[in-house]
C-alpha atoms as a PDB file:
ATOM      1  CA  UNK A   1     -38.948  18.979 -18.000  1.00  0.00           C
ATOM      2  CA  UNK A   2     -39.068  20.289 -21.668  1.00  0.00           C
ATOM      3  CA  UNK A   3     -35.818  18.733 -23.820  1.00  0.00           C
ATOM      4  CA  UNK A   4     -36.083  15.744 -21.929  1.00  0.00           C
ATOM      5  CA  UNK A   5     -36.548  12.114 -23.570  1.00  0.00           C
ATOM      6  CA  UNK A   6     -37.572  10.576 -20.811  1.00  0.00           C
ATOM      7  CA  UNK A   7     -36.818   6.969 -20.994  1.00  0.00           C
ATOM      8  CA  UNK A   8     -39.240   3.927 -19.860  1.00  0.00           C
ATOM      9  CA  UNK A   9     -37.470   0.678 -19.337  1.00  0.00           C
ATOM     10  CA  UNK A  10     -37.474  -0.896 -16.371  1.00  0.00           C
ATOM     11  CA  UNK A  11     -38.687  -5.000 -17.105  1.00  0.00           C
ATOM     12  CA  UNK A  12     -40.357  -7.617 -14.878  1.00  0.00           C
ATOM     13  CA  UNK A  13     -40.846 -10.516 -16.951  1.00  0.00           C
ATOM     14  CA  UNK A  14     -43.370  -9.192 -18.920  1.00  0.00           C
ATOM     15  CA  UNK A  15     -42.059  -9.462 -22.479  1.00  0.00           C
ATOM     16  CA  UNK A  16     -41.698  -5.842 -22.942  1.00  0.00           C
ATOM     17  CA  UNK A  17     -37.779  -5.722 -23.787  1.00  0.00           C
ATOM     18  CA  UNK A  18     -35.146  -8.509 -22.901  1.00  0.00           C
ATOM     19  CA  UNK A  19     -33.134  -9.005 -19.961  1.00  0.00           C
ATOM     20  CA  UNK A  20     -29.978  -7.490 -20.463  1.00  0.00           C
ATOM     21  CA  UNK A  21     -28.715  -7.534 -16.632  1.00  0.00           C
ATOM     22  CA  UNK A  22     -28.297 -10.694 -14.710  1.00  0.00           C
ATOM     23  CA  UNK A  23     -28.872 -11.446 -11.172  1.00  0.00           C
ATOM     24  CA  UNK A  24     -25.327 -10.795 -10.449  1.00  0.00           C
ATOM     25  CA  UNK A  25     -24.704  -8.109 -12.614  1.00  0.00           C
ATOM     26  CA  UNK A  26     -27.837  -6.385 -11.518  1.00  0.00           C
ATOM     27  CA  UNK A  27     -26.292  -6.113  -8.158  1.00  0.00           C
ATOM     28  CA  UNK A  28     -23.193  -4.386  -9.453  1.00  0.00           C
ATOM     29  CA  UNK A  29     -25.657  -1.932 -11.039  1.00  0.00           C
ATOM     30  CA  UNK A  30     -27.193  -0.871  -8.488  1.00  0.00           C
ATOM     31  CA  UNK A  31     -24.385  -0.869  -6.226  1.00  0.00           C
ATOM     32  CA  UNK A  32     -22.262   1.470  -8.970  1.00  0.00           C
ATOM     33  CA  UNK A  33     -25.238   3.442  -9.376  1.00  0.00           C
ATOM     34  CA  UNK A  34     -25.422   4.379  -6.006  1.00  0.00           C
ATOM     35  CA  UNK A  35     -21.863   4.870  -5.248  1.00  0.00           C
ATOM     36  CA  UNK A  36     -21.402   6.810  -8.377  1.00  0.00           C
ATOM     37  CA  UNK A  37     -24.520   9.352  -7.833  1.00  0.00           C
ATOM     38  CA  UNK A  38     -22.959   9.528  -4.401  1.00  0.00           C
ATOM     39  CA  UNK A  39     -19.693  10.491  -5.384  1.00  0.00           C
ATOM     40  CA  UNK A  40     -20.988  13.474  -7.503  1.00  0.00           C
ATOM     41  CA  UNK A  41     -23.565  14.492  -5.095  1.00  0.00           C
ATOM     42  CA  UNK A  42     -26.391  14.149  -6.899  1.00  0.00           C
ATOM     43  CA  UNK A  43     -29.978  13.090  -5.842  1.00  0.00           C
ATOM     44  CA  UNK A  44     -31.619  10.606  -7.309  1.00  0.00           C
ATOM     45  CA  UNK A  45     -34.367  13.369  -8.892  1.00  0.00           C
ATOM     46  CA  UNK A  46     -31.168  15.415 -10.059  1.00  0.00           C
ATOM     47  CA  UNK A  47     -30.022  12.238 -11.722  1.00  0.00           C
ATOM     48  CA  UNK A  48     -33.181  11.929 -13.690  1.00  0.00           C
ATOM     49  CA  UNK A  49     -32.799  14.645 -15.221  1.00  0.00           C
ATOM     50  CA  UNK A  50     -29.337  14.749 -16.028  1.00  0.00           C
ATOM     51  CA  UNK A  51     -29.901  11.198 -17.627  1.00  0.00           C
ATOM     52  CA  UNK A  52     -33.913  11.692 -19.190  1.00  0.00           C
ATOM     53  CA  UNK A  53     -34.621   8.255 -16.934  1.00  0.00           C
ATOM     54  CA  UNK A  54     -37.585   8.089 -14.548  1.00  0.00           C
ATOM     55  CA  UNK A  55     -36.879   8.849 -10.195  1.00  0.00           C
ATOM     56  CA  UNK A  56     -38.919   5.627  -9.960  1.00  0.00           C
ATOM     57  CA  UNK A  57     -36.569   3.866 -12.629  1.00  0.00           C
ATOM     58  CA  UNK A  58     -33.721   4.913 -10.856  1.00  0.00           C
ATOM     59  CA  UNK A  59     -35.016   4.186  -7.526  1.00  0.00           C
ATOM     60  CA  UNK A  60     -36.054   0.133  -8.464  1.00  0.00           C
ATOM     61  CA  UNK A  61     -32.509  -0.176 -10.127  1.00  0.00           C
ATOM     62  CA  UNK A  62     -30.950   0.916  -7.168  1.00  0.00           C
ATOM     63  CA  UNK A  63     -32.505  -1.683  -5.175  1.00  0.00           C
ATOM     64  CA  UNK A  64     -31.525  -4.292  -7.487  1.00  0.00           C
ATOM     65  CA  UNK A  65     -34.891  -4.757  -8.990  1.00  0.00           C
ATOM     66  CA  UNK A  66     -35.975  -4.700 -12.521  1.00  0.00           C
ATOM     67  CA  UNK A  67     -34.593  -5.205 -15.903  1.00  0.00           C
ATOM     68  CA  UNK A  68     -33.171  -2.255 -17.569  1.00  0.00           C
ATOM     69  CA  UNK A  69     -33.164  -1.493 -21.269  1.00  0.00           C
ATOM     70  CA  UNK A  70     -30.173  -0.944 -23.309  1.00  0.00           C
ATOM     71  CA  UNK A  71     -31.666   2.984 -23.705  1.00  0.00           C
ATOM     72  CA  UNK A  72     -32.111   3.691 -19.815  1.00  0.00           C
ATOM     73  CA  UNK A  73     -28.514   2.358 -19.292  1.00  0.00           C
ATOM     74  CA  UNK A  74     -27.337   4.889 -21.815  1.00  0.00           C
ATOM     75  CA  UNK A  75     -28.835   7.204 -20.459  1.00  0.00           C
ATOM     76  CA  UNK A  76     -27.975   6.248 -16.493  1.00  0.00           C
ATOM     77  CA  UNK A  77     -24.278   5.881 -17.875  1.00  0.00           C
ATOM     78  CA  UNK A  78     -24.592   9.107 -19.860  1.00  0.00           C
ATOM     79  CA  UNK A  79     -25.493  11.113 -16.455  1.00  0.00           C
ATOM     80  CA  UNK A  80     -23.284   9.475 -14.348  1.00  0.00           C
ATOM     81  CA  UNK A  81     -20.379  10.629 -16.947  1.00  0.00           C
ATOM     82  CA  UNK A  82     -19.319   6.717 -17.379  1.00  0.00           C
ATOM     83  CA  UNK A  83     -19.277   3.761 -19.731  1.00  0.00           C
ATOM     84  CA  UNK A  84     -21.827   1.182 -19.666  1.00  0.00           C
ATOM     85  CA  UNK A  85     -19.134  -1.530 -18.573  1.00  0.00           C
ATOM     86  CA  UNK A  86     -18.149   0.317 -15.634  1.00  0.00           C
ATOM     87  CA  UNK A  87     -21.989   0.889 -14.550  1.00  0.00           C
ATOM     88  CA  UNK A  88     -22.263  -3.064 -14.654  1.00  0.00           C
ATOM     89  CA  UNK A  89     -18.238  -4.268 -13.984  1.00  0.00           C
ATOM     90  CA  UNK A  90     -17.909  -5.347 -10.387  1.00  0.00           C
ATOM     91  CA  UNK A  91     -16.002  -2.241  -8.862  1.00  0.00           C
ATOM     92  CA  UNK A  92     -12.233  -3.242  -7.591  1.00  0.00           C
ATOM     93  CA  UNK A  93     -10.772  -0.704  -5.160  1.00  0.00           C
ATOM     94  CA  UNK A  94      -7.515   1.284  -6.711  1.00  0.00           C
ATOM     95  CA  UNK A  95      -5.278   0.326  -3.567  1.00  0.00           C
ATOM     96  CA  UNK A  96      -2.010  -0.866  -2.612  1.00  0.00           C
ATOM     97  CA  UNK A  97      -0.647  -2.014   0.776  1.00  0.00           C
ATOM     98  CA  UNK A  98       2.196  -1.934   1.646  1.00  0.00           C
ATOM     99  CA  UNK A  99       3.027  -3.893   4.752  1.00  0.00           C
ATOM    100  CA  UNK A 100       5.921  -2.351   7.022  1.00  0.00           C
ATOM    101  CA  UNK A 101       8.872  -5.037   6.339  1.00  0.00           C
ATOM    102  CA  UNK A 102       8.516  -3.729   2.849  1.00  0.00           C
ATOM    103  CA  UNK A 103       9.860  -0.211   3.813  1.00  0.00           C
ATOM    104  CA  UNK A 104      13.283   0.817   2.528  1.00  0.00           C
ATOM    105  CA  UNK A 105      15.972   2.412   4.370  1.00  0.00           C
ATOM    106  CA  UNK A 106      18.098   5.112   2.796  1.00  0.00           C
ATOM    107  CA  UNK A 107      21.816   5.923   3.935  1.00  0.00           C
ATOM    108  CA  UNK A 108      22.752  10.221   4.492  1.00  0.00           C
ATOM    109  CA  UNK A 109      26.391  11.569   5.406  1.00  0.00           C
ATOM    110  CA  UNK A 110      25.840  13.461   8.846  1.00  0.00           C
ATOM    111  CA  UNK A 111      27.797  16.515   8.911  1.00  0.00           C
ATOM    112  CA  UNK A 112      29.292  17.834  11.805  1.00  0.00           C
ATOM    113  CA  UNK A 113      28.682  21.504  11.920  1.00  0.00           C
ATOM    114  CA  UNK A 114      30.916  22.622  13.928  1.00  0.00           C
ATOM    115  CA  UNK A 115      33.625  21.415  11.721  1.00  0.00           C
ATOM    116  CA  UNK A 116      31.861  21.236   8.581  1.00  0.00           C
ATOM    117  CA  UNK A 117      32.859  17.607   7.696  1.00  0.00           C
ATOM    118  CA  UNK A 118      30.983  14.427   7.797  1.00  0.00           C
ATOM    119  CA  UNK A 119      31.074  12.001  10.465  1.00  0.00           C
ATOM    120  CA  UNK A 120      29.564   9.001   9.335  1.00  0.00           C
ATOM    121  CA  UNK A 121      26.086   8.018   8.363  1.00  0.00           C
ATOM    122  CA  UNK A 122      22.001   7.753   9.274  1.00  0.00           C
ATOM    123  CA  UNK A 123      19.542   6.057   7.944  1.00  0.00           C
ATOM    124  CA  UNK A 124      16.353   7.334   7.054  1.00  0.00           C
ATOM    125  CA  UNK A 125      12.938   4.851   6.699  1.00  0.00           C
ATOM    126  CA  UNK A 126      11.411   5.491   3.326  1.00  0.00           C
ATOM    127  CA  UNK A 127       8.000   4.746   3.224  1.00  0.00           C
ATOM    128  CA  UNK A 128       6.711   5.040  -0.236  1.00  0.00           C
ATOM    129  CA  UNK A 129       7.732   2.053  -2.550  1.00  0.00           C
ATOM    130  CA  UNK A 130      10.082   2.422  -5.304  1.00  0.00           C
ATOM    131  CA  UNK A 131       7.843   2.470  -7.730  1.00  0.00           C
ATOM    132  CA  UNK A 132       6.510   6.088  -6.606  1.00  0.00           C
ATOM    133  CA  UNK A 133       7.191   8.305  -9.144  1.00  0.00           C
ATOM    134  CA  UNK A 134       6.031  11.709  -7.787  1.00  0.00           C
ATOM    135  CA  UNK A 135       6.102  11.215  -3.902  1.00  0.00           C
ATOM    136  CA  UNK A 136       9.048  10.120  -1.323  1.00  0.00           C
ATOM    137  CA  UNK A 137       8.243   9.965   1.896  1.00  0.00           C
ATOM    138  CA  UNK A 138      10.730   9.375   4.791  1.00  0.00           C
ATOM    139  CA  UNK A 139      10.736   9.685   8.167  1.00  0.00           C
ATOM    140  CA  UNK A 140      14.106  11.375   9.788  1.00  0.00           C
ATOM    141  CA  UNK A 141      15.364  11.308  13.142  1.00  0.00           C
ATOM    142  CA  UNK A 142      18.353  12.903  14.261  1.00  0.00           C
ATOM    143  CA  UNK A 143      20.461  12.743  17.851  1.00  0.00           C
ATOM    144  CA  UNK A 144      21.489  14.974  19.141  1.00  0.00           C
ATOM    145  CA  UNK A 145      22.879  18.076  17.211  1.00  0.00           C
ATOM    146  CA  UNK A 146      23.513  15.388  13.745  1.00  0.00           C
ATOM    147  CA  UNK A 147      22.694  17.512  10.824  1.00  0.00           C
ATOM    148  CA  UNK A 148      21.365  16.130   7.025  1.00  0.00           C
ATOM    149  CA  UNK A 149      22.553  17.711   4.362  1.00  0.00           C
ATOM    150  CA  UNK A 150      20.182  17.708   0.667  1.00  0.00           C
ATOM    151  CA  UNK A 151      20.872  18.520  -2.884  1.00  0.00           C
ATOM    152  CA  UNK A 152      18.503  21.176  -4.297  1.00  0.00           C
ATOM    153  CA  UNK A 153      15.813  18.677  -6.120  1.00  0.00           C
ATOM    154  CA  UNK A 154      14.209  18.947  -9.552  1.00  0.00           C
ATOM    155  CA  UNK A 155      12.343  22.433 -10.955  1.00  0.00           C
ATOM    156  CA  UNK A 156       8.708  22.503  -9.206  1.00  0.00           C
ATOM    157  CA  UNK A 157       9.623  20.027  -6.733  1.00  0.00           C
ATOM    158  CA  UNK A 158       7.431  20.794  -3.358  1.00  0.00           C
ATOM    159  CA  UNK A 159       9.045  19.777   0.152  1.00  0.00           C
ATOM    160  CA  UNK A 160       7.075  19.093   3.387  1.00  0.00           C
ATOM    161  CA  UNK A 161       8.330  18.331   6.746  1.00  0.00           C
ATOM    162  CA  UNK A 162       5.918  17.486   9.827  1.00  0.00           C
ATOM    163  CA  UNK A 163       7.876  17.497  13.014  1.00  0.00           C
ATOM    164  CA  UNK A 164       6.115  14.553  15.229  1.00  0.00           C
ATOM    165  CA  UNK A 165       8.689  14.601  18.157  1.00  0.00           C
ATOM    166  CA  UNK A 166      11.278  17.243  19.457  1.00  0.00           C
ATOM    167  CA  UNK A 167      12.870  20.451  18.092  1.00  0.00           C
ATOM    168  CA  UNK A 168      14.489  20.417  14.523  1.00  0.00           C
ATOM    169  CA  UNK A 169      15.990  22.876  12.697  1.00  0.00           C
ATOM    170  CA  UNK A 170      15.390  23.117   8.657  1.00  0.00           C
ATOM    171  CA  UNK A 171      17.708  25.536   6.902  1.00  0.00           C
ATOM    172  CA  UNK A 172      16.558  27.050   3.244  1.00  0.00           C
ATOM    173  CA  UNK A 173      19.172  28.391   1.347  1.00  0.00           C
ATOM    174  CA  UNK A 174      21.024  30.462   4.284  1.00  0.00           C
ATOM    175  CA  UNK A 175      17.741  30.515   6.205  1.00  0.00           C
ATOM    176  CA  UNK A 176      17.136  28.910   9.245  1.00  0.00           C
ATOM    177  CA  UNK A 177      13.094  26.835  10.448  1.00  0.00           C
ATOM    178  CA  UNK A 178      12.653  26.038  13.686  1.00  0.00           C
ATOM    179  CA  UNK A 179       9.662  23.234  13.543  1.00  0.00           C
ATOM    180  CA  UNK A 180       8.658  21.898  17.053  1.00  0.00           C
ATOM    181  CA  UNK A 181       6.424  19.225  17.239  1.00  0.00           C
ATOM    182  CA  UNK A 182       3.090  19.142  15.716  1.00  0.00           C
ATOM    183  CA  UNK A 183       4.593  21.988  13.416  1.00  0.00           C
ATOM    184  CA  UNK A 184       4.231  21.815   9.290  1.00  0.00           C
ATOM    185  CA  UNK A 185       7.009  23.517   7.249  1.00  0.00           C
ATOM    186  CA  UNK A 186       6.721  23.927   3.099  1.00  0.00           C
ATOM    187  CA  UNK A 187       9.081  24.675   1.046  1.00  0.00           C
ATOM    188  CA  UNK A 188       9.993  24.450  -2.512  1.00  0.00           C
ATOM    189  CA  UNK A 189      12.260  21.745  -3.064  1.00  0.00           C
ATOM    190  CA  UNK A 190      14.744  22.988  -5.947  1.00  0.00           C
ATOM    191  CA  UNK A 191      16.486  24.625  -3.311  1.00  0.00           C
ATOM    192  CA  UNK A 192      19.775  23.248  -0.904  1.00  0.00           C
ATOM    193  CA  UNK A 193      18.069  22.597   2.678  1.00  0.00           C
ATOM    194  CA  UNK A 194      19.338  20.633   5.440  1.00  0.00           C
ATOM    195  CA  UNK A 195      17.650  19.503   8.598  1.00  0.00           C
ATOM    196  CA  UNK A 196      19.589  18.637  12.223  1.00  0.00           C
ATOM    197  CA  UNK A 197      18.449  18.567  15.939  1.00  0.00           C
ATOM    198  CA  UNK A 198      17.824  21.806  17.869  1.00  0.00           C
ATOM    199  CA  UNK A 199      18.998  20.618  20.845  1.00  0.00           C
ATOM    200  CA  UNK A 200      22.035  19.011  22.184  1.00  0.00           C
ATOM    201  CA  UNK A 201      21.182  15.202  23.707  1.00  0.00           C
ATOM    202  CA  UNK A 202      17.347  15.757  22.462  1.00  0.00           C
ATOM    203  CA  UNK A 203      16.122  13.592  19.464  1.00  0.00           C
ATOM    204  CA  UNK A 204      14.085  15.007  17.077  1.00  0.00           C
ATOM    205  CA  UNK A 205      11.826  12.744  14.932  1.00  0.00           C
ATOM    206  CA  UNK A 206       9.991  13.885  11.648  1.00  0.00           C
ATOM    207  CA  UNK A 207       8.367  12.827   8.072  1.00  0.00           C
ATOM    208  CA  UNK A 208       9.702  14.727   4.734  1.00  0.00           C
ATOM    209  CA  UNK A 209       7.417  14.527   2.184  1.00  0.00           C
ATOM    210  CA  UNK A 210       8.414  15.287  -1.584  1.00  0.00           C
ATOM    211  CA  UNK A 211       5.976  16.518  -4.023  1.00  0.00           C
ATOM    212  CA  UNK A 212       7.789  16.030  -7.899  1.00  0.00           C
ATOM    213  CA  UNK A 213       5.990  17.971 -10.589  1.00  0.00           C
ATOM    214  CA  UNK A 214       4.857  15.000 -13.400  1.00  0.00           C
ATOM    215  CA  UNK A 215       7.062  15.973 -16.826  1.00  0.00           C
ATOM    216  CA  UNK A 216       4.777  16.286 -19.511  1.00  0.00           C
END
């Protein structure tokens, strides 16, 4: 393809450039290469010309075979949109578990609505870790007719609740959900809501997810 330095460099031993990829690291390659290509949908032809190195270059690297020059990993690393040290670093998955005796519980005033006043207080399980800065999730259950009663959050602050059992009732500034189960309800969060059990004697079980905008 015309504007295209293609780029030969794939060694065997045979003195033409030295080794600048391990055994070890050579698997990384070709594992990073793959996973990398894969995650930007690209075919292996597509990558060779995004990066000016031979299919067949790319192909033997991917298989863990060969030697590559300091120019085709350039020029690999240059397609894939990485750095060299990431093409040949042992990937390490971004993940955190949290194991379930790690949860938190949270303490809410129930309000009584017939009176108005509280009567005590629930506890809600709140999944993400404290550490979380732009997503709480909790999951809520309420007996009975036991209403929850929330402060309007930040500006841009998204709320979701997923009913997963029962009736509940979410009320948005004077306005009134009714989210059965399997049901999704969004609203935006900088706004006083409350949620409480549709039905007298029947629990209702849910997750609340909140979105926070990131301050810049």
């Amino acid at each position: 393809m015309e504007g295209i330095n293609r780029r030969e460099g794939c060694t065997n031993g045979g003195g033409m450039a030295s080794s600048l990829v391990s055994e070890t690291t050579g698997a990384c390659l070709a594992s990073n290469m793959k996973s990398l290509r894969k995650e930007l949908s690209l075919s292996q032809e597509q990558l060779s010309e995004r990066s000016g190195v031979p299919r067949s270059t790319i192909a033997s690297l991917e298989r863990g075979e060969g030697n590559p020059t300091l120019q085709v990993l350039m020029g690999i690393a240059q397609g894939l949109g990485v750095a060299i040290a990431e093409l040949l670093a042992q990937r390490q998955p971004r993940a955190t578990l949290y194991p379930k005796d790690e949860h938190t519980r949270m303490s809410y005033p129930l309000q009584c609505p017939e009176i108005g006043i509280p009567k005590g207080f629930t506890e809600t399980l709140r999944l993400t870790p404290a550490q979380a800065r732009y997503l709480v999730i909790e999951e809520i259950v309420l007996e009975g007719t036991e209403l929850i009663a929330s402060a309007a959050h930040a500006s841009g602050t998204e709320e979701h609740f997923f009913s997963v059992e029962g009736c509940c009732e979410v009320e948005v500034s004077g306005e009134v959900f009714t989210v059965s189960q399997g049901d999704l309800l969004r609203f935006d969060g900088d706004q006083r809501h409350s949620y409480r059990s549709a039905k007298l004697g029947v629990k209702a079980r849910g997750f609340a997810v909140v979105v926070q905008t990131p301050r810049v």
